[in-house]
PDB file of N, CA and C in Angstrom:
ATOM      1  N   UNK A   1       2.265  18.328 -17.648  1.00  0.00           N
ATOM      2  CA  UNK A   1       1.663  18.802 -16.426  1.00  0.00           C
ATOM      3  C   UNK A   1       0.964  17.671 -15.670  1.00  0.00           C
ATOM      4  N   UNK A   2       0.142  16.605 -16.279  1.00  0.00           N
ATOM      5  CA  UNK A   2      -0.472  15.717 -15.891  1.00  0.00           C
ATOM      6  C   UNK A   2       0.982  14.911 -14.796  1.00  0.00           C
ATOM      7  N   UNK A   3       2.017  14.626 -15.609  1.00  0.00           N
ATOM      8  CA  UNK A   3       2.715  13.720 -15.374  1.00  0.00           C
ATOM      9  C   UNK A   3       3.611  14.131 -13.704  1.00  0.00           C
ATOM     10  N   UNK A   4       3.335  15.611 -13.536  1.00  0.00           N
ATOM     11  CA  UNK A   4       3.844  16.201 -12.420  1.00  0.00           C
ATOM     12  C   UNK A   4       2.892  16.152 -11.644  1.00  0.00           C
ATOM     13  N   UNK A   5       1.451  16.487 -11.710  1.00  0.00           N
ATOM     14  CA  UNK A   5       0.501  16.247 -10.568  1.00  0.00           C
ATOM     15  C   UNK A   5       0.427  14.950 -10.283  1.00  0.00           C
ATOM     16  N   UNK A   6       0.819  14.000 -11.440  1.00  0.00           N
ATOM     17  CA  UNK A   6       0.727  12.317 -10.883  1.00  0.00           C
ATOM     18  C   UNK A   6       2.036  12.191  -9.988  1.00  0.00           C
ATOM     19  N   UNK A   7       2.908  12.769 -10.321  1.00  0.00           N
ATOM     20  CA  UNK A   7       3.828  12.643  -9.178  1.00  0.00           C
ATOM     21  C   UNK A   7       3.435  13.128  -8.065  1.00  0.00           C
ATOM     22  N   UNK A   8       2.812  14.347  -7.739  1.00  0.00           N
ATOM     23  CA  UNK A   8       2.645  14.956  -6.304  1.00  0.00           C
ATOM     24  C   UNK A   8       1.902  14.085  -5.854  1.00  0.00           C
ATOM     25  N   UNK A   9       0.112  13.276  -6.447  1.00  0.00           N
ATOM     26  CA  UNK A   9      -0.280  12.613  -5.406  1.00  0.00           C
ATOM     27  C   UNK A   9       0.658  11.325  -4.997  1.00  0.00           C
ATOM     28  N   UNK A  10       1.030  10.530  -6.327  1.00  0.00           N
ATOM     29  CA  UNK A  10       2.085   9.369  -5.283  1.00  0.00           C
ATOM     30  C   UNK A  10       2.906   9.723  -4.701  1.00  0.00           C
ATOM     31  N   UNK A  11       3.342  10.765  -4.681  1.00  0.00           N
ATOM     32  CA  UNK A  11       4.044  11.391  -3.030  1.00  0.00           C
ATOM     33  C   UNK A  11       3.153  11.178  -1.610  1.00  0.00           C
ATOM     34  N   UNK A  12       2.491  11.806  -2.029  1.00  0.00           N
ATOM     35  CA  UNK A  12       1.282  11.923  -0.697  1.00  0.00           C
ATOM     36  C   UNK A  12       0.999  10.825  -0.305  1.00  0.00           C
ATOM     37  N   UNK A  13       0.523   9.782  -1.514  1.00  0.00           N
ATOM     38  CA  UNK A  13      -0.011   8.542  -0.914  1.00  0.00           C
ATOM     39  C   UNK A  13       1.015   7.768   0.144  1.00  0.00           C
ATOM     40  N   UNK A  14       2.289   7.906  -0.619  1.00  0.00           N
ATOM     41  CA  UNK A  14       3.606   7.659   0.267  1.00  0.00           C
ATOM     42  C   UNK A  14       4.065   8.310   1.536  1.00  0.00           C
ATOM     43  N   UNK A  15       3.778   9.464   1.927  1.00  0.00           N
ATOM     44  CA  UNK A  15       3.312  10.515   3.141  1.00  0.00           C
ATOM     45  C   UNK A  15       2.653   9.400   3.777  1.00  0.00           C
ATOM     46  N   UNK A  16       1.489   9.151   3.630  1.00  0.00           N
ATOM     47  CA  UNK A  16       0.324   8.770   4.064  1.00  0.00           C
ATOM     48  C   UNK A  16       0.655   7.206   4.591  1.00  0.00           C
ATOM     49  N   UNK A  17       1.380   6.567   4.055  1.00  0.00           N
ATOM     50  CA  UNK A  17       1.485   5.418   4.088  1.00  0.00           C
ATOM     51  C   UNK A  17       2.351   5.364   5.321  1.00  0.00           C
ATOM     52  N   UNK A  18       3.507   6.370   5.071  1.00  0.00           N
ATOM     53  CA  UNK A  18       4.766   6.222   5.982  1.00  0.00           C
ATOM     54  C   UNK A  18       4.010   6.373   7.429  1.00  0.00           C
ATOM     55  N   UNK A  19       2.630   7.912   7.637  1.00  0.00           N
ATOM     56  CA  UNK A  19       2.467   8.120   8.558  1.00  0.00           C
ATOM     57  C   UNK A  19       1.593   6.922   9.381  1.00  0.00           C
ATOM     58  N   UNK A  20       0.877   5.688   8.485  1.00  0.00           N
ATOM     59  CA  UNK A  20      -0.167   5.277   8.927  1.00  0.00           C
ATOM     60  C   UNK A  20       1.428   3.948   9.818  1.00  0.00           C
ATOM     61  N   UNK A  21       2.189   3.999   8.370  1.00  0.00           N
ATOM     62  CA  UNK A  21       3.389   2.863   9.613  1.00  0.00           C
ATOM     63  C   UNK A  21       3.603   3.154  10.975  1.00  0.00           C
ATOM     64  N   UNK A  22       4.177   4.710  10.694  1.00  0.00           N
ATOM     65  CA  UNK A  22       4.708   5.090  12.195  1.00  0.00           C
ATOM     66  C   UNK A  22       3.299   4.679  13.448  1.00  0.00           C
ATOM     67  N   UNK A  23       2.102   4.816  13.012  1.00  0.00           N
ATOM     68  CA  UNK A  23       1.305   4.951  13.965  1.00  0.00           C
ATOM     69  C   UNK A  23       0.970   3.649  14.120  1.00  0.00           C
ATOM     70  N   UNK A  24       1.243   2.144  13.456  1.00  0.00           N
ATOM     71  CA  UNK A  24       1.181   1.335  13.619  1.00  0.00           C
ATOM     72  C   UNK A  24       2.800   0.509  14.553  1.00  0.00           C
ATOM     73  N   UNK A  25       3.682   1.373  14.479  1.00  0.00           N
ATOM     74  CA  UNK A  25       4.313   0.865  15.109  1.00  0.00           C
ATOM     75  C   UNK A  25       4.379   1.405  16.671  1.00  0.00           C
ATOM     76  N   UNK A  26       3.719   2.584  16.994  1.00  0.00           N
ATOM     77  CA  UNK A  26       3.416   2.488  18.376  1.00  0.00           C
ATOM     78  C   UNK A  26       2.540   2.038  18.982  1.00  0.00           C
ATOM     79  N   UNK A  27       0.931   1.361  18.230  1.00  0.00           N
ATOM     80  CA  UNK A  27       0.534   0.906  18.685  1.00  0.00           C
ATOM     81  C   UNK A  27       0.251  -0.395  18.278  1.00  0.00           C
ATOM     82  N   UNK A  28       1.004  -1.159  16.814  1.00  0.00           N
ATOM     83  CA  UNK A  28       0.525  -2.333  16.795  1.00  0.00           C
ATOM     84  C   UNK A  28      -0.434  -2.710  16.281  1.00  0.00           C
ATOM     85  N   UNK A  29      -1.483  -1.798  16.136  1.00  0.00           N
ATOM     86  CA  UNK A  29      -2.994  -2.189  15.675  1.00  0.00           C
ATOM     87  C   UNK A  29      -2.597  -2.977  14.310  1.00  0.00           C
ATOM     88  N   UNK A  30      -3.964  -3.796  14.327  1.00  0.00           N
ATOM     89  CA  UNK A  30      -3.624  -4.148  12.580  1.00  0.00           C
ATOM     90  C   UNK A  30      -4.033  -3.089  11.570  1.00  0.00           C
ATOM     91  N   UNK A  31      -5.366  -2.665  12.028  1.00  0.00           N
ATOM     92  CA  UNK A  31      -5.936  -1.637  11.092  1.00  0.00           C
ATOM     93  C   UNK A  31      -5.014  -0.588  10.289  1.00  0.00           C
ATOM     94  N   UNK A  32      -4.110  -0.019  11.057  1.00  0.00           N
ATOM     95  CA  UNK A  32      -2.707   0.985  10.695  1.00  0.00           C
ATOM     96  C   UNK A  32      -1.920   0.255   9.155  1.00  0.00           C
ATOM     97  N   UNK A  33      -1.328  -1.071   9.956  1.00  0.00           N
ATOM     98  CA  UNK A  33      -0.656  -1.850   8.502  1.00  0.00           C
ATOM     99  C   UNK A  33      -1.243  -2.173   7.591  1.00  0.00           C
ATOM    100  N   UNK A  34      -3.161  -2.313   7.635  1.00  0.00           N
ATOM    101  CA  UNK A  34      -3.986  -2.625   6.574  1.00  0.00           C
ATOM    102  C   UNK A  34      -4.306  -1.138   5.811  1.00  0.00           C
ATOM    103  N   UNK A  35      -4.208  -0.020   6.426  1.00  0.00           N
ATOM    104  CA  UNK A  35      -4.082   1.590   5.885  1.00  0.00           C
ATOM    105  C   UNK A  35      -2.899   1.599   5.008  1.00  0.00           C
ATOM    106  N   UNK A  36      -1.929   1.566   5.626  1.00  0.00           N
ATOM    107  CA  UNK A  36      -0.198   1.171   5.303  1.00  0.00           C
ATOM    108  C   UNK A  36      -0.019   0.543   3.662  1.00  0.00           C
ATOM    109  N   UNK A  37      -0.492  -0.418   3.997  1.00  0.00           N
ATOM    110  CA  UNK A  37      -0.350  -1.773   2.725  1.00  0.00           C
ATOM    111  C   UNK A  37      -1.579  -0.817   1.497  1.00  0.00           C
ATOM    112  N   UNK A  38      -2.497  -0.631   1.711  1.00  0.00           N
ATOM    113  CA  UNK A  38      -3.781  -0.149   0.702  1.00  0.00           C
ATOM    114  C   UNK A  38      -2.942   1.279   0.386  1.00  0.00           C
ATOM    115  N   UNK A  39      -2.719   2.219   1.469  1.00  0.00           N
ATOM    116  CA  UNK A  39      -1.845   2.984   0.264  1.00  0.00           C
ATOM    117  C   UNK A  39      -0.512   3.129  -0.243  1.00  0.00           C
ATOM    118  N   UNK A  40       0.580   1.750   0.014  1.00  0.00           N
ATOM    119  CA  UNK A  40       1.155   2.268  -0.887  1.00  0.00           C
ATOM    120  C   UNK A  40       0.791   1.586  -2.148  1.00  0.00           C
ATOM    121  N   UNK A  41      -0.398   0.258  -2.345  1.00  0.00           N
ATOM    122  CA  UNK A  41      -0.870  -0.012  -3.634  1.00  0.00           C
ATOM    123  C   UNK A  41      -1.397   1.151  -4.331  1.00  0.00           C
ATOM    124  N   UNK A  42      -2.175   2.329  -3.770  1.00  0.00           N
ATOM    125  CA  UNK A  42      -2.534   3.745  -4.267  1.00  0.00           C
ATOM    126  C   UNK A  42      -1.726   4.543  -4.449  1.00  0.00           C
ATOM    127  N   UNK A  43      -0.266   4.187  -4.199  1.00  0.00           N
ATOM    128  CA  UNK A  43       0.485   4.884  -4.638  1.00  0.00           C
ATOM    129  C   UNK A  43       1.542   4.193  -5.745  1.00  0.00           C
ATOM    130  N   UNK A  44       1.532   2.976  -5.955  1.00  0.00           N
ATOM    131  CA  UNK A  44       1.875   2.227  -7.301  1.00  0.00           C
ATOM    132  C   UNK A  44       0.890   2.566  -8.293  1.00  0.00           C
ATOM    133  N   UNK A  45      -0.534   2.123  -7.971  1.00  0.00           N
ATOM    134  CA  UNK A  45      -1.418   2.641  -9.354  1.00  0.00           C
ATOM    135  C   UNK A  45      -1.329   3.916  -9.458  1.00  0.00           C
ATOM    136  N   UNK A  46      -0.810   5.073  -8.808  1.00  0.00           N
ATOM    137  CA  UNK A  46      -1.032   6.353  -9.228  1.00  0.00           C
ATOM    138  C   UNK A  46       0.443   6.617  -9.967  1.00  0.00           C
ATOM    139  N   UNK A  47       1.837   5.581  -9.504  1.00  0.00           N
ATOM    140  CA  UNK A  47       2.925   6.085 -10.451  1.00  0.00           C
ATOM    141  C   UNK A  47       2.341   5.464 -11.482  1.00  0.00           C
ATOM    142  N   UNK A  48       2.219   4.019 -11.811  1.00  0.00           N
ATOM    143  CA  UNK A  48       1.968   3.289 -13.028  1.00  0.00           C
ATOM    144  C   UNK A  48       1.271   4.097 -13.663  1.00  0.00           C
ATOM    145  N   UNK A  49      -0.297   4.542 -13.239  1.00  0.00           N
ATOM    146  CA  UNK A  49      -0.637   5.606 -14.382  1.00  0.00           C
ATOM    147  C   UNK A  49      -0.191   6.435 -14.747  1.00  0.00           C
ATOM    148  N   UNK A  50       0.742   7.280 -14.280  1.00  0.00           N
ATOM    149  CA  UNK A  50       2.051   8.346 -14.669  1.00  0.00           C
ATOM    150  C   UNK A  50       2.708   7.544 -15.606  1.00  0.00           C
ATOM    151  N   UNK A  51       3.341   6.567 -15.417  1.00  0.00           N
ATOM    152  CA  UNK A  51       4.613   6.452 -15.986  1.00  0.00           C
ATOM    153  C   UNK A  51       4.079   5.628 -17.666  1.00  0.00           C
ATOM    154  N   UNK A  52       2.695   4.853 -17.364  1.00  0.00           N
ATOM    155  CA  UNK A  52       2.646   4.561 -18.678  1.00  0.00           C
ATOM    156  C   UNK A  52       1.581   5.214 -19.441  1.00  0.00           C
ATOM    157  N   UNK A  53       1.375   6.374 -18.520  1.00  0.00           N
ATOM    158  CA  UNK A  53       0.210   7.655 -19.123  1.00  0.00           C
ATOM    159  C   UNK A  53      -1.321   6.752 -19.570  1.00  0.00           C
ATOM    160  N   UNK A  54      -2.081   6.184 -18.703  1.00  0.00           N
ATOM    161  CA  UNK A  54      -3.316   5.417 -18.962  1.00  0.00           C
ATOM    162  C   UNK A  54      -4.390   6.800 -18.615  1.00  0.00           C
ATOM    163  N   UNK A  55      -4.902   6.570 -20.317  1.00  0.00           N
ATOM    164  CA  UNK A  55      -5.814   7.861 -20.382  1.00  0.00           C
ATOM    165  C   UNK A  55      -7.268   6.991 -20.075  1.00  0.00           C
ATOM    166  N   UNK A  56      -7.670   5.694 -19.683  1.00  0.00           N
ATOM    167  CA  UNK A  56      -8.784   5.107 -19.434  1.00  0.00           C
ATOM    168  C   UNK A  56      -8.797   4.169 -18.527  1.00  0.00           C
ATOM    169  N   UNK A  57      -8.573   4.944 -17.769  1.00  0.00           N
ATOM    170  CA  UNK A  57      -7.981   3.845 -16.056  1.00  0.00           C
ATOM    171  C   UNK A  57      -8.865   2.853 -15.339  1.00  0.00           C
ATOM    172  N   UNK A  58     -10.465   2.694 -15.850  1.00  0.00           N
ATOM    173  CA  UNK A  58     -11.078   1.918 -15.572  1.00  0.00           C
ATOM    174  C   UNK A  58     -11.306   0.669 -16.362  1.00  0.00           C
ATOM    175  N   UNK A  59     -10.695   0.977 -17.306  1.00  0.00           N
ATOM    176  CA  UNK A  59     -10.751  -0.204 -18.552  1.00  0.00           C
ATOM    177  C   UNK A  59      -9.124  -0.769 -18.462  1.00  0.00           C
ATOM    178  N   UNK A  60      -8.130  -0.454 -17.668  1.00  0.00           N
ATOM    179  CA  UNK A  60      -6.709  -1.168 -17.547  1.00  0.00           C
ATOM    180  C   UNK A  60      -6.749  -2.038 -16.598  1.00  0.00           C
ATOM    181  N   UNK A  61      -5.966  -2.840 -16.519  1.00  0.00           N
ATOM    182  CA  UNK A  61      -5.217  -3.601 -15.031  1.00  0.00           C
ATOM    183  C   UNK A  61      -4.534  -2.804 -14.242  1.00  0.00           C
ATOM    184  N   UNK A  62      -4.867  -1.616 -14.156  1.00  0.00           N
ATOM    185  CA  UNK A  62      -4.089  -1.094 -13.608  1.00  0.00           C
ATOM    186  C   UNK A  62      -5.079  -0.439 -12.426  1.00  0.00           C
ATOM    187  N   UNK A  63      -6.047  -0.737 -12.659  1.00  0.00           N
ATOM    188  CA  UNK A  63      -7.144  -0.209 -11.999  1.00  0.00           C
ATOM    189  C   UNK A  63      -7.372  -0.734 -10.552  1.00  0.00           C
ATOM    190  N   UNK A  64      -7.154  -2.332 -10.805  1.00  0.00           N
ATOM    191  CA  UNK A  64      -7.618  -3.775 -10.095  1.00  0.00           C
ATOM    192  C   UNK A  64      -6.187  -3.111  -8.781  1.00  0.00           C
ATOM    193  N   UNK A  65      -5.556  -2.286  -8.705  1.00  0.00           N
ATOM    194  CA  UNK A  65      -4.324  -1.654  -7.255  1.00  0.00           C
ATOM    195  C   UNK A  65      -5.389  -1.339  -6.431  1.00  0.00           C
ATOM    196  N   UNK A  66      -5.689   0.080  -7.242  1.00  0.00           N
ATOM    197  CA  UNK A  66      -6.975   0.713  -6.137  1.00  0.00           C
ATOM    198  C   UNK A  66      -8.105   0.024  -5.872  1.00  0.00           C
ATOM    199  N   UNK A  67      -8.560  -0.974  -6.670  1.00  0.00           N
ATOM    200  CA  UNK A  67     -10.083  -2.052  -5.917  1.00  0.00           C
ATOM    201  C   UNK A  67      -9.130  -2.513  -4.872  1.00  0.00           C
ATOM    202  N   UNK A  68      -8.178  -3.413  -5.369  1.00  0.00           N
ATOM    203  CA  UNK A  68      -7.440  -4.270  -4.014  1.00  0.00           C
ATOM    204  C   UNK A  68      -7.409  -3.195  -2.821  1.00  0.00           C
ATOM    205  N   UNK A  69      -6.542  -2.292  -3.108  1.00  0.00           N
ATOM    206  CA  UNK A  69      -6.709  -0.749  -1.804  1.00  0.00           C
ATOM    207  C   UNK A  69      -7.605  -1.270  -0.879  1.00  0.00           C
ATOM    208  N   UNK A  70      -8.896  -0.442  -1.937  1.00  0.00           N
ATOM    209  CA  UNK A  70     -10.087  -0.009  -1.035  1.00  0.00           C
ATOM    210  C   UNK A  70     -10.652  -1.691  -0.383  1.00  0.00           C
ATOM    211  N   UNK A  71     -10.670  -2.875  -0.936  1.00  0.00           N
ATOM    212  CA  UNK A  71     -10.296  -4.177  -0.156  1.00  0.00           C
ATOM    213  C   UNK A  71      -9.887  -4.597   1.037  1.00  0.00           C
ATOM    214  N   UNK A  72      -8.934  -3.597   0.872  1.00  0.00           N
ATOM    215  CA  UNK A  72      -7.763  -4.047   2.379  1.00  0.00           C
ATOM    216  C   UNK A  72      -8.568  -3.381   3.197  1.00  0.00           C
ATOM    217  N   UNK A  73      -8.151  -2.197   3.227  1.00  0.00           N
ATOM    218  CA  UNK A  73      -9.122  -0.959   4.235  1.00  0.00           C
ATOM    219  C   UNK A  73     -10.863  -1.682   4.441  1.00  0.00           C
ATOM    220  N   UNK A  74     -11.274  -2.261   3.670  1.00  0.00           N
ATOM    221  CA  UNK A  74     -12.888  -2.874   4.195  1.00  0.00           C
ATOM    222  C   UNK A  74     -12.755  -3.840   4.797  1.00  0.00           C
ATOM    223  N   UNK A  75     -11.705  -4.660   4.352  1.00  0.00           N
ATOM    224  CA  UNK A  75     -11.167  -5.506   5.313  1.00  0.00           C
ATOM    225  C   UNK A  75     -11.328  -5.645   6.677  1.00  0.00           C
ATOM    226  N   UNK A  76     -10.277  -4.681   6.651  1.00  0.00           N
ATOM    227  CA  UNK A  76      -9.394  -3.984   8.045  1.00  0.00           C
ATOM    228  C   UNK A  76     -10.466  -3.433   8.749  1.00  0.00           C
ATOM    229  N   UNK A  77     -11.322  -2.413   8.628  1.00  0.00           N
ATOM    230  CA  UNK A  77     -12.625  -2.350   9.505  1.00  0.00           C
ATOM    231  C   UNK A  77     -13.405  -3.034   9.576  1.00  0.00           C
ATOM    232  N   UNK A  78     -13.689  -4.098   8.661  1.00  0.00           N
ATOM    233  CA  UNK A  78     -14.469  -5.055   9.481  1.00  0.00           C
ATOM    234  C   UNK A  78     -14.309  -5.698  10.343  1.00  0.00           C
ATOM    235  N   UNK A  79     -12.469  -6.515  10.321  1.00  0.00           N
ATOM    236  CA  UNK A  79     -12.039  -6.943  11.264  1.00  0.00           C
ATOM    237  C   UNK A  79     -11.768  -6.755  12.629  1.00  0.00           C
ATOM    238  N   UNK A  80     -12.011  -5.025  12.480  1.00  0.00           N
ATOM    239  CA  UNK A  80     -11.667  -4.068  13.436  1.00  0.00           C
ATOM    240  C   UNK A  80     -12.961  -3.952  14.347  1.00  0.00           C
ATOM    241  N   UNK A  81     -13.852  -3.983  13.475  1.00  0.00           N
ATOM    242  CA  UNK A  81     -15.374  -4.042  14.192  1.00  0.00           C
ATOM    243  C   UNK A  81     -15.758  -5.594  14.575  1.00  0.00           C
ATOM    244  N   UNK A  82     -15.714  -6.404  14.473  1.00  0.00           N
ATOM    245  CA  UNK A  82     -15.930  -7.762  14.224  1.00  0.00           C
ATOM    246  C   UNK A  82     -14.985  -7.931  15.690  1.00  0.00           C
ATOM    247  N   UNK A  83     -13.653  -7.964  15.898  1.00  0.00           N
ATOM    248  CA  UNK A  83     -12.934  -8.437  16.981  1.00  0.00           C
ATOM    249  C   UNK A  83     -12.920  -7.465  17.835  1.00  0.00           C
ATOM    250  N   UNK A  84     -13.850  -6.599  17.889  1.00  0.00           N
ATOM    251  CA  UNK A  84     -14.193  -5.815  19.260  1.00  0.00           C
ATOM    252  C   UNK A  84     -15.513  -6.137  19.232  1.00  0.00           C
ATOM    253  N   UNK A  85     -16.141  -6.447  18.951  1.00  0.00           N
ATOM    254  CA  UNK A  85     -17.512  -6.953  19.316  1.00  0.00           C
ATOM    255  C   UNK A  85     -17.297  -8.529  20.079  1.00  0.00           C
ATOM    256  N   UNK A  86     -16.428  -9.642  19.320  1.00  0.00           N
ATOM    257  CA  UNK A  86     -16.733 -10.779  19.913  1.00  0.00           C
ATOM    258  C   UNK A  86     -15.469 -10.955  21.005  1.00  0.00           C
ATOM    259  N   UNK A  87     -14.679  -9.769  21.216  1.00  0.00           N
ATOM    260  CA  UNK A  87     -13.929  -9.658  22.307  1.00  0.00           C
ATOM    261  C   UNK A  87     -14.270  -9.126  23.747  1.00  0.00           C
TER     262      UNK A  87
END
């Protein structure tokens, strides 16, 4: 059962990813491809933990996907805030 709900969210994250592309390709923003890129790493660490069943996901390397993620995305708004301010 675990191994099927880990499939539904890396679906989603992949949803999510596809939708943040499309919206980066009409407008270009960077912020969109830095959404884009962070989840489909949230959606590799969520198959990897499926597929090699990690019952202690903060103690793997497998963990260090979703820090990078949430990385990009802090990134990406800072940059986002940062080059509209000195623009």
């Amino acid at each position: 059962m675990i191994e099927f709900f880990s499939g539904a969210v890396t679906a989603g994250y992949l949803v999510a990813a596809g939708f943040f592309f499309h919206f980066f390709r009409k407008t270009r923003d960077r912020l969109f491809i830095a959404f884009t890129v962070a989840f489909l790493l949230f959606a590799l660490n969520q198959a990897l933990v499926g597929l090699f069943g990690v019952t202690t996901e903060p103690q793997s390397l497998v963990y260090v996907l979703r820090v990078l993620g949430f990385v990009v995305i802090l990134a990406a708004i800072l940059d986002k805030n940062l080059l509209r301010r000195s623009g």
